[in-house]
C-alpha atoms as a PDB file:
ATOM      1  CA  UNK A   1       0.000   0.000   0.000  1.00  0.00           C
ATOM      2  CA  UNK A   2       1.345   3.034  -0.793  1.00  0.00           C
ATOM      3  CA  UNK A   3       1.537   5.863   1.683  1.00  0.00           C
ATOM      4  CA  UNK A   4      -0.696   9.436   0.383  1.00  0.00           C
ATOM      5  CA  UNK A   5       1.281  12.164  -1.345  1.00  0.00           C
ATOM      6  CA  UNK A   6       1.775  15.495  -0.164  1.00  0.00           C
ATOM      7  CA  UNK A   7      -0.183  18.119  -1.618  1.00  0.00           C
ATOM      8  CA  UNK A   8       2.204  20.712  -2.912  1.00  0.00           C
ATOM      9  CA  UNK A   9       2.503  23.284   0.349  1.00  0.00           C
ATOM     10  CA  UNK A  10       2.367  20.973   3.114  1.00  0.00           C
ATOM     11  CA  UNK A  11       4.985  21.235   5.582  1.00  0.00           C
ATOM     12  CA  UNK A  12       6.709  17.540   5.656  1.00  0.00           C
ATOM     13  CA  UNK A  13       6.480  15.764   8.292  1.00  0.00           C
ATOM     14  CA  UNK A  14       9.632  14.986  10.716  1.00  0.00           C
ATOM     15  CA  UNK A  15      12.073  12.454   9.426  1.00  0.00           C
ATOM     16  CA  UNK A  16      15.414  10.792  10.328  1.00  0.00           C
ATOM     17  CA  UNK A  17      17.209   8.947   7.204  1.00  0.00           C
ATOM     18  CA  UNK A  18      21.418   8.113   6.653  1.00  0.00           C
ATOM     19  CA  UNK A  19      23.397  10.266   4.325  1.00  0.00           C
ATOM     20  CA  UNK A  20      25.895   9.091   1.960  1.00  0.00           C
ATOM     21  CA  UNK A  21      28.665   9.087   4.846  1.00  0.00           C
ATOM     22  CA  UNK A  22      26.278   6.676   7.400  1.00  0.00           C
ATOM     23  CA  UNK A  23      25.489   9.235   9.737  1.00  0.00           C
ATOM     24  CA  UNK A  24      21.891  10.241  10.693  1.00  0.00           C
ATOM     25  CA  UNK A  25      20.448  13.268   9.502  1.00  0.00           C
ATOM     26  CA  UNK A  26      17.096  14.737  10.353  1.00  0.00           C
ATOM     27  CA  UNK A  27      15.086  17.117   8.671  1.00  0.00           C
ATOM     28  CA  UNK A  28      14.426  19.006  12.053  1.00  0.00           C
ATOM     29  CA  UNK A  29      18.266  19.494  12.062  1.00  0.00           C
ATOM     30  CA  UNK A  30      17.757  22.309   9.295  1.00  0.00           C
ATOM     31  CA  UNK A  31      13.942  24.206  10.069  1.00  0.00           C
ATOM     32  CA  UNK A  32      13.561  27.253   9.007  1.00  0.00           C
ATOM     33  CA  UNK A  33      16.276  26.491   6.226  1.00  0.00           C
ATOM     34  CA  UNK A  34      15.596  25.426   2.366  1.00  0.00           C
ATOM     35  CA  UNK A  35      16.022  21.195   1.826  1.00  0.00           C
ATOM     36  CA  UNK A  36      16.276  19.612  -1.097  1.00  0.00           C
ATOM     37  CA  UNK A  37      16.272  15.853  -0.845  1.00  0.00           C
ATOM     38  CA  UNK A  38      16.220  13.544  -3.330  1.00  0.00           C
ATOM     39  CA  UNK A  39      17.564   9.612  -4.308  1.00  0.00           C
ATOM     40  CA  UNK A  40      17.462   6.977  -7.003  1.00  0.00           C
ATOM     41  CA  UNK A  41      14.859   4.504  -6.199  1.00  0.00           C
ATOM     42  CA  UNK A  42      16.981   1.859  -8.134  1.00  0.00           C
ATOM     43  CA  UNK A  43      20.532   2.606  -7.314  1.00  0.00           C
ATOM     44  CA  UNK A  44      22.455  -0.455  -5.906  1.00  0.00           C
ATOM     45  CA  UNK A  45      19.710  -2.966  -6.748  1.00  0.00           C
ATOM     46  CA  UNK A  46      20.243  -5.415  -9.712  1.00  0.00           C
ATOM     47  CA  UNK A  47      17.993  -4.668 -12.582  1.00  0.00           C
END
């Protein structure tokens, strides 16, 4: 099942995820500030 979108103007919601280095990084960690996030669905899978 696939979680419901956004609707463009929503604040997003809190969220902790590993950048390319290991190390946690949450998105409260920069508030106030612009974030652009974004990843390759497929990288490091076969296929």
């Amino acid at each position: 099942m696939m979680p419901d979108m956004l609707e463009v103007g929503t604040e997003a919601p809190s969220f902790t995820a590993l950048d390319q280095d290991g190390q946690e990084v949450s998105l409260d960690d920069y508030r106030g500030k612009w974030v652009l996030q974004w990843w390759y669905v497929k990288a490091s899978t076969p296929g």
